[in-house]
Each structure stands twice: as C-alpha cells, then as structure tokens.
Protein backbone atom coordinates (compact mmCIF):
# COMPACT_ATOMS: atom_id res chain seq x y z
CA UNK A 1 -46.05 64.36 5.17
CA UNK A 2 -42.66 62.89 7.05
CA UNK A 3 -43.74 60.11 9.25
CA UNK A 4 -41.51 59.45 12.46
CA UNK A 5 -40.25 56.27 12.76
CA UNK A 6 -39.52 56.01 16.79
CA UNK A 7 -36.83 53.55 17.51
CA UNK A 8 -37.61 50.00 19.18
CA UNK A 9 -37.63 49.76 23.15
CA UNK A 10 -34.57 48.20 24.47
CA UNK A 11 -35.63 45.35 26.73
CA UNK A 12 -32.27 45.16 29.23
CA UNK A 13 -33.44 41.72 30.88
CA UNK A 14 -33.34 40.35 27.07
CA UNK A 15 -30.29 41.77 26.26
CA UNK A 16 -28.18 40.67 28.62
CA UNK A 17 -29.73 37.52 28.86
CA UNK A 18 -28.57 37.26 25.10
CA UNK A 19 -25.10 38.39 25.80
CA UNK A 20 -24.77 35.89 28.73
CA UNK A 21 -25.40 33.27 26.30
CA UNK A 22 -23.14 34.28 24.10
CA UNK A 23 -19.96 34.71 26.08
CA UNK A 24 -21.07 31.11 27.26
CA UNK A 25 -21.03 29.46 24.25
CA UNK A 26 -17.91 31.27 23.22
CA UNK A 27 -16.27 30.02 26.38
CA UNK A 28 -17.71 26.45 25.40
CA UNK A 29 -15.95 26.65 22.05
CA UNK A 30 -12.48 27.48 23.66
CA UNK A 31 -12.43 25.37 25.91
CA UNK A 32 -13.95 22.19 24.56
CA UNK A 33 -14.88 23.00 21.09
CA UNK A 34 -17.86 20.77 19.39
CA UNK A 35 -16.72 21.53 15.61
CA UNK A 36 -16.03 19.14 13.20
CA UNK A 37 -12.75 20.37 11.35
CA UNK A 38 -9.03 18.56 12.06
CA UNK A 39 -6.79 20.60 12.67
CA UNK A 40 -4.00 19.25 11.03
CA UNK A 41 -0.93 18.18 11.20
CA UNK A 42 -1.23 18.54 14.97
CA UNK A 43 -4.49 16.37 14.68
CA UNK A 44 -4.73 12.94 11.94
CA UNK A 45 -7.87 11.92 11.46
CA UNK A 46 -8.45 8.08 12.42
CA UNK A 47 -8.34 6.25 8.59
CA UNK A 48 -9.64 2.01 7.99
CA UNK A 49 -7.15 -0.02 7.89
CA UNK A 50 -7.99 -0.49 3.78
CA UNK A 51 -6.86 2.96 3.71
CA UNK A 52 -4.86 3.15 0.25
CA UNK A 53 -1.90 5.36 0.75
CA UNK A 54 1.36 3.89 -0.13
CA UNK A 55 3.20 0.69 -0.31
CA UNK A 56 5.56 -0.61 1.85
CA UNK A 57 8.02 -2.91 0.48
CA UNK A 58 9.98 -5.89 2.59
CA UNK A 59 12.69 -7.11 0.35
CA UNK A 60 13.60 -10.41 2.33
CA UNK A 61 9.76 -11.42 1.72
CA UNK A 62 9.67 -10.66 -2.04
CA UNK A 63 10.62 -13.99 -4.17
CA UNK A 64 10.54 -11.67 -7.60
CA UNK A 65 7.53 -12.93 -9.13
CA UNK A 66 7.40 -10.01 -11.27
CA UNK A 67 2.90 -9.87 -10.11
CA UNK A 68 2.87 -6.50 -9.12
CA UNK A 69 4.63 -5.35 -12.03
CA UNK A 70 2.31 -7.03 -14.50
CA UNK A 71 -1.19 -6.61 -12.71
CA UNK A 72 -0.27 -2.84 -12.62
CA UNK A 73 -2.76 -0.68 -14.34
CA UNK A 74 -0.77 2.56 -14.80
CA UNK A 75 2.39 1.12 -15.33
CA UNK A 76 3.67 2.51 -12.29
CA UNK A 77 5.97 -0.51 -10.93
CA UNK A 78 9.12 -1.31 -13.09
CA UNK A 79 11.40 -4.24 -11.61
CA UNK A 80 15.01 -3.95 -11.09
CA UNK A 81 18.32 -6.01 -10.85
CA UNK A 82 20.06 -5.81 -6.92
CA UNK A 83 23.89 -6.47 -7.22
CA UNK A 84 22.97 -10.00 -6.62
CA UNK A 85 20.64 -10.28 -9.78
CA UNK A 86 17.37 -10.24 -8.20
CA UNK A 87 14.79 -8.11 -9.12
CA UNK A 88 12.86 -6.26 -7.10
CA UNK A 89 10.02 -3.48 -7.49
CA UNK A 90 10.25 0.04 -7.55
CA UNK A 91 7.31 2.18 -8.25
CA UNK A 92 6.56 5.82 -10.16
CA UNK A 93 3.85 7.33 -7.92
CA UNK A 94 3.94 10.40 -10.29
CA UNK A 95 1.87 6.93 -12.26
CA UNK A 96 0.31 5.53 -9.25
CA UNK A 97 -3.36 5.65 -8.71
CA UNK A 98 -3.51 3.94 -5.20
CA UNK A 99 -5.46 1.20 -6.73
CA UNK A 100 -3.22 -1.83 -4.40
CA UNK A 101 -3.84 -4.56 -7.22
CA UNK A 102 -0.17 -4.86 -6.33
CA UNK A 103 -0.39 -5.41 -2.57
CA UNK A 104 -3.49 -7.27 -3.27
CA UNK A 105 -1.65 -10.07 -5.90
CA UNK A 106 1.43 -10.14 -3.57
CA UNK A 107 1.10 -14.18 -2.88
CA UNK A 108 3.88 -13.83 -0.07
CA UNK A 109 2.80 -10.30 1.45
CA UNK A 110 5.96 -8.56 0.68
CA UNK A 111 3.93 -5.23 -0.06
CA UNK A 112 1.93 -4.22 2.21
CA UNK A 113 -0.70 -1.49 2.46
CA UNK A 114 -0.38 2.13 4.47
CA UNK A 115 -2.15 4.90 5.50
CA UNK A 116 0.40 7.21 4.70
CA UNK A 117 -0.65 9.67 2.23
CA UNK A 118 0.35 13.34 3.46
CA UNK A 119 4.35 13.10 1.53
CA UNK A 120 5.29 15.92 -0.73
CA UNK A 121 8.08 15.45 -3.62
CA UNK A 122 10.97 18.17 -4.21
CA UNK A 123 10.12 17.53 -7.77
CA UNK A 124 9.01 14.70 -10.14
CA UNK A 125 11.94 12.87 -10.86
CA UNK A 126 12.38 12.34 -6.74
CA UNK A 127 8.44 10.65 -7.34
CA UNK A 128 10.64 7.40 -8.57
CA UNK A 129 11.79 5.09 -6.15
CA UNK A 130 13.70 2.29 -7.40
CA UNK A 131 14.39 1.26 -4.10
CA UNK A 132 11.79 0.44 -1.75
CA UNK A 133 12.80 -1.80 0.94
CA UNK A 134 11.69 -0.71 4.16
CA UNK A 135 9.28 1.92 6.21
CA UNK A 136 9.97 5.60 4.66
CA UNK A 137 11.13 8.41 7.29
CA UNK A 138 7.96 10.30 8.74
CA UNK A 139 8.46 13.13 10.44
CA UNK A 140 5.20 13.50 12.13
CA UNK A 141 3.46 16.38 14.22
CA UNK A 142 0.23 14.73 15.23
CA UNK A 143 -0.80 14.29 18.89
CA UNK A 144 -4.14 13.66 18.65
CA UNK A 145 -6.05 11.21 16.70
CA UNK A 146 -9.39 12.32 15.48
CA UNK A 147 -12.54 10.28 14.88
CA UNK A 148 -16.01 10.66 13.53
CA UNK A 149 -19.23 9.23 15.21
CA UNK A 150 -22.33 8.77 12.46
CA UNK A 151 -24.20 6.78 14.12
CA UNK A 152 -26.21 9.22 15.62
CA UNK A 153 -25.95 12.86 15.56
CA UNK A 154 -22.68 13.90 13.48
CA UNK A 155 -19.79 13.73 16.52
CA UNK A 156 -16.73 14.13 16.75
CA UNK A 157 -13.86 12.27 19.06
CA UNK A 158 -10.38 13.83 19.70
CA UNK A 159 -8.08 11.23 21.85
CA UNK A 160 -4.56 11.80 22.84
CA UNK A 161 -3.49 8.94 20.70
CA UNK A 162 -0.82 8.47 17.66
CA UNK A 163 -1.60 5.69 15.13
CA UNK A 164 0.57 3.36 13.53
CA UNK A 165 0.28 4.32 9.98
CA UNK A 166 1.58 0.64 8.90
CA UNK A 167 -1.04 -1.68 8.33
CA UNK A 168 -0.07 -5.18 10.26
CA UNK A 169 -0.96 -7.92 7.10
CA UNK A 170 -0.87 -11.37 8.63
CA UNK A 171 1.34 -13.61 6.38
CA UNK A 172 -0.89 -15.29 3.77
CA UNK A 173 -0.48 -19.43 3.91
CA UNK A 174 1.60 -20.30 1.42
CA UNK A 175 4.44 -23.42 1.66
CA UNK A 176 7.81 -22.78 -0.12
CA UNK A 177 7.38 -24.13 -3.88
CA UNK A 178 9.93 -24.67 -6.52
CA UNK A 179 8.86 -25.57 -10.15
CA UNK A 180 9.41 -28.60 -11.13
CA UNK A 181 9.60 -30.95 -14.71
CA UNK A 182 5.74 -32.08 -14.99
CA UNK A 183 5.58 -33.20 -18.91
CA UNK A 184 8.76 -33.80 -20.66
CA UNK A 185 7.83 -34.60 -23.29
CA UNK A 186 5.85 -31.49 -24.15
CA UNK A 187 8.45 -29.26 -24.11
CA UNK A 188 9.61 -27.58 -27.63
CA UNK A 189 12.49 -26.87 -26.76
CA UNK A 190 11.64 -22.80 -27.00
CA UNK A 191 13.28 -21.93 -23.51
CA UNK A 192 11.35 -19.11 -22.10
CA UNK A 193 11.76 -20.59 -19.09
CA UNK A 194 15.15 -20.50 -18.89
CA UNK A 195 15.39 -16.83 -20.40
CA UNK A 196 12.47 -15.86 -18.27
CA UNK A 197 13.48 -16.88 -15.03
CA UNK A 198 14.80 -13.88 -12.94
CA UNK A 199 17.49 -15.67 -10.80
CA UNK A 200 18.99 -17.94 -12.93
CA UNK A 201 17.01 -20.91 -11.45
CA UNK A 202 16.11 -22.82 -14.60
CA UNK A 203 19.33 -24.33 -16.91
CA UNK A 204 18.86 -26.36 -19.83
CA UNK A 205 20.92 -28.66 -21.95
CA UNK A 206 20.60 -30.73 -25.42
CA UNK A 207 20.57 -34.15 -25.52
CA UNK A 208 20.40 -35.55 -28.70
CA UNK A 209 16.57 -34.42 -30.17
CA UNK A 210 15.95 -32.76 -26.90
CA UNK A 211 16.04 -29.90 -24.63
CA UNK A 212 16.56 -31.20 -20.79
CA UNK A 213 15.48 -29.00 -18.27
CA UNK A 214 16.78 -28.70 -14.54
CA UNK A 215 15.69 -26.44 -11.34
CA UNK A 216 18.32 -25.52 -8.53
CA UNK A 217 16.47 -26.35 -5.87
CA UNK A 218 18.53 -23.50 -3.86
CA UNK A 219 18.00 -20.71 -6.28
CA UNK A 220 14.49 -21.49 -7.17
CA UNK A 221 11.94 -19.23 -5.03
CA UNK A 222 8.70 -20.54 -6.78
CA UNK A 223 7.58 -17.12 -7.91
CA UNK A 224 6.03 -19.34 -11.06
CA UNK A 225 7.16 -17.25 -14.26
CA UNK A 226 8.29 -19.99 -15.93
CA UNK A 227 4.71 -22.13 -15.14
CA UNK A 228 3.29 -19.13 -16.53
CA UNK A 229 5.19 -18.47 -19.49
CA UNK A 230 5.73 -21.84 -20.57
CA UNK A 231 3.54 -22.34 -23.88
CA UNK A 232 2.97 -26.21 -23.46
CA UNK A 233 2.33 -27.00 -19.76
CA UNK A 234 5.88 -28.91 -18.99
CA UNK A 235 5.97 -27.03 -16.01
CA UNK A 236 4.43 -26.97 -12.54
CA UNK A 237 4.91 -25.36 -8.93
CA UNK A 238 5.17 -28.01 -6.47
CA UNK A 239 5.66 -27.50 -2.34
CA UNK A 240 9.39 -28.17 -1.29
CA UNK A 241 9.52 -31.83 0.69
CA UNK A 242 10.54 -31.04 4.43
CA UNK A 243 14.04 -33.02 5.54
C-alpha cells in the first residue's frame, strides 16, 4: 500500500513575516554589525598597559648595570661595547619569552614595556638586535581601536581612536650614586672590581702590602657591579653630594 504524503500548507503571512526579519537583521549586520571578531590590521584591539610585547630601549637612561642581562631567563639579552666603551643591551627575541624581568629590574627605567607585538622577521638572524636605542618604525593600518565590555552581556566597542603602543613608565626615584671605599681594610687585593667595572670607573694601585682603590667620580654611573661582585664587602653605593 503507497501512502501519500501531501505537502505542508504554506502560510504566506508567516513567510514573509520571516523574510522581513531576515533582510532586517541582515541590514543590521551591515550597517552596524554586533559581532565580536577584529578585523585586523584596520582594527587593534585595546591591550592593558602590562601588555608584554617588546622592549623599548633609551640609551641616555641606561647606566650599564649589566641587570637585564643577568636576571634574563632565556638568555636572550647579551651586552655590548658602543665606540665609547659602554655597554649596552641588545636582545635575541628568536630567545625571548616576553617575560619583562628585564624592564621590571631596570632601577633607572631605561627599558620600558610595549604593546607592540604584531612584527614579522625576514629571517632569524634579523631576530638579533644589538642595537636598541629608540622606538622601532611601525607602519601601522589601524583606525579603529576595539574594546571588549564583560561586565554584562559580552559587548563589543569600536571607537575611531589610534593608541599609543608605548607604555609612558614614570621615572622610578632613584638619586645619582657612585660607589665608594666603605672597608679598606677588607679588601684582598683580588680586583674584580676594577676588571668588572664596564666603564673604566674603578683604578687601583699598590702601595706597599696593599691594593688602593679609587672611583672617578665622572665616569662612575653607580650601576653597582663592583658592590656586587666584590667578595668582602669593601664596597658600597652611596648618593652623589649636590654642589
């Protein structure tokens, strides 16, 4: 037995009611969409100002204190010699991990954090930069700056804004200090100081049974190696006296 299936009745008034709503809500969508996705690079999304992206370096701030180098956990920051004979960081980010122990044991703010993070490398050797003084060239295509709303409802803001993608760090409080000759009469002699020291701040002479140590006041830039080296506490980092 073949049983007939008869096809539904078409209810116009539904129908078109349904088509009315969607042409509206595709209309919606064009013309002020409510999705969530960025559409980038025309849009950046809005990031915290902790954003870890990368460094930038000011050279006339650094006083070589060698602090990012050592605190780094990939090995990713190397220090090198100007034409003056200061040293000065530059970084691997084919090592980096983002982690900012570096910006974060800066004690004079000369890296600073970023939220740049979009670059792209021709290849890996061009991922080491042994010079980093300065803001890197951005060639940007952003006009909008997007941001999220969680407080209620997911939402989404889209503002005709571009961000500065260079974090503003205040200056951290810190007076100019030189290291100066605490205990003389601890010292062995050993001169790590002087070999330590990475602008030549530190000389050292014998007089009779001992080792006499003196700081140039002018070259010294209280970055502390030699307190930190030195093996029997003859060393200290006092503030410079004003006048």
């Amino acid at each position: 037995m073949v049983k007939i299936v008869k096809p539904p009745k078409v209810d116009i008034t539904r129908t078109v009611i349904g088509h009315l709503k969607a042409i509206g809500e595709a209309t919606k969508q064009a013309i002020a969409p409510d999705t969530i996705t960025i559409h980038y690079p025309r849009e950046r999304r809005k990031y915290p100002d902790n954003f870890r992206g990368l460094m930038i370096f000011s050279k006339d701030e650094c006083i070589s204190c060698f602090r990012c180098a050592h605190i780094c956990p990939a090995n990713a920051i190397q220090m090198f010699p100007d034409e003056n004979g200061r040293y000065y960081p530059g970084v691997d980010y084919a090592k980096c991990i983002l982690c900012h122990f570096c910006i974060d044991s800066c004690p004079t703010a000369a890296l600073k954090p970023s939220k740049i993070h979009d670059v792209a490398f021709k290849d890996v050797e061009s991922m080491f930069i042994k010079e980093m003084d300065g803001i890197p060239e951005i060639k940007r295509e952003d006009k909008k700056l997007v941001e999220y709303d969680f407080e209620e409802d997911l939402k989404i803001t889209k503002r005709k804004y571009v961000e500065n993608l260079i974090v503003e760090v205040p200056k951290p409080p810190r007076p100019k200090m030189i290291a100066a000759v605490k205990s003389p009469e601890n010292c062995i002699g050993c001169r790590l100081c002087f070999f330590a020291c990475p602008v030549d701040a530190i000389s050292s002479k014998a007089e009779e049974l001992e080792i006499i140590l003196d700081t140039d006041p002018k070259k010294c830039t209280g970055c502390g190696i030699c307190v930190r080296i030195c093996p029997t506490d003859v060393l200290i980092l006092q503030p410079v006296r004003e006048g």
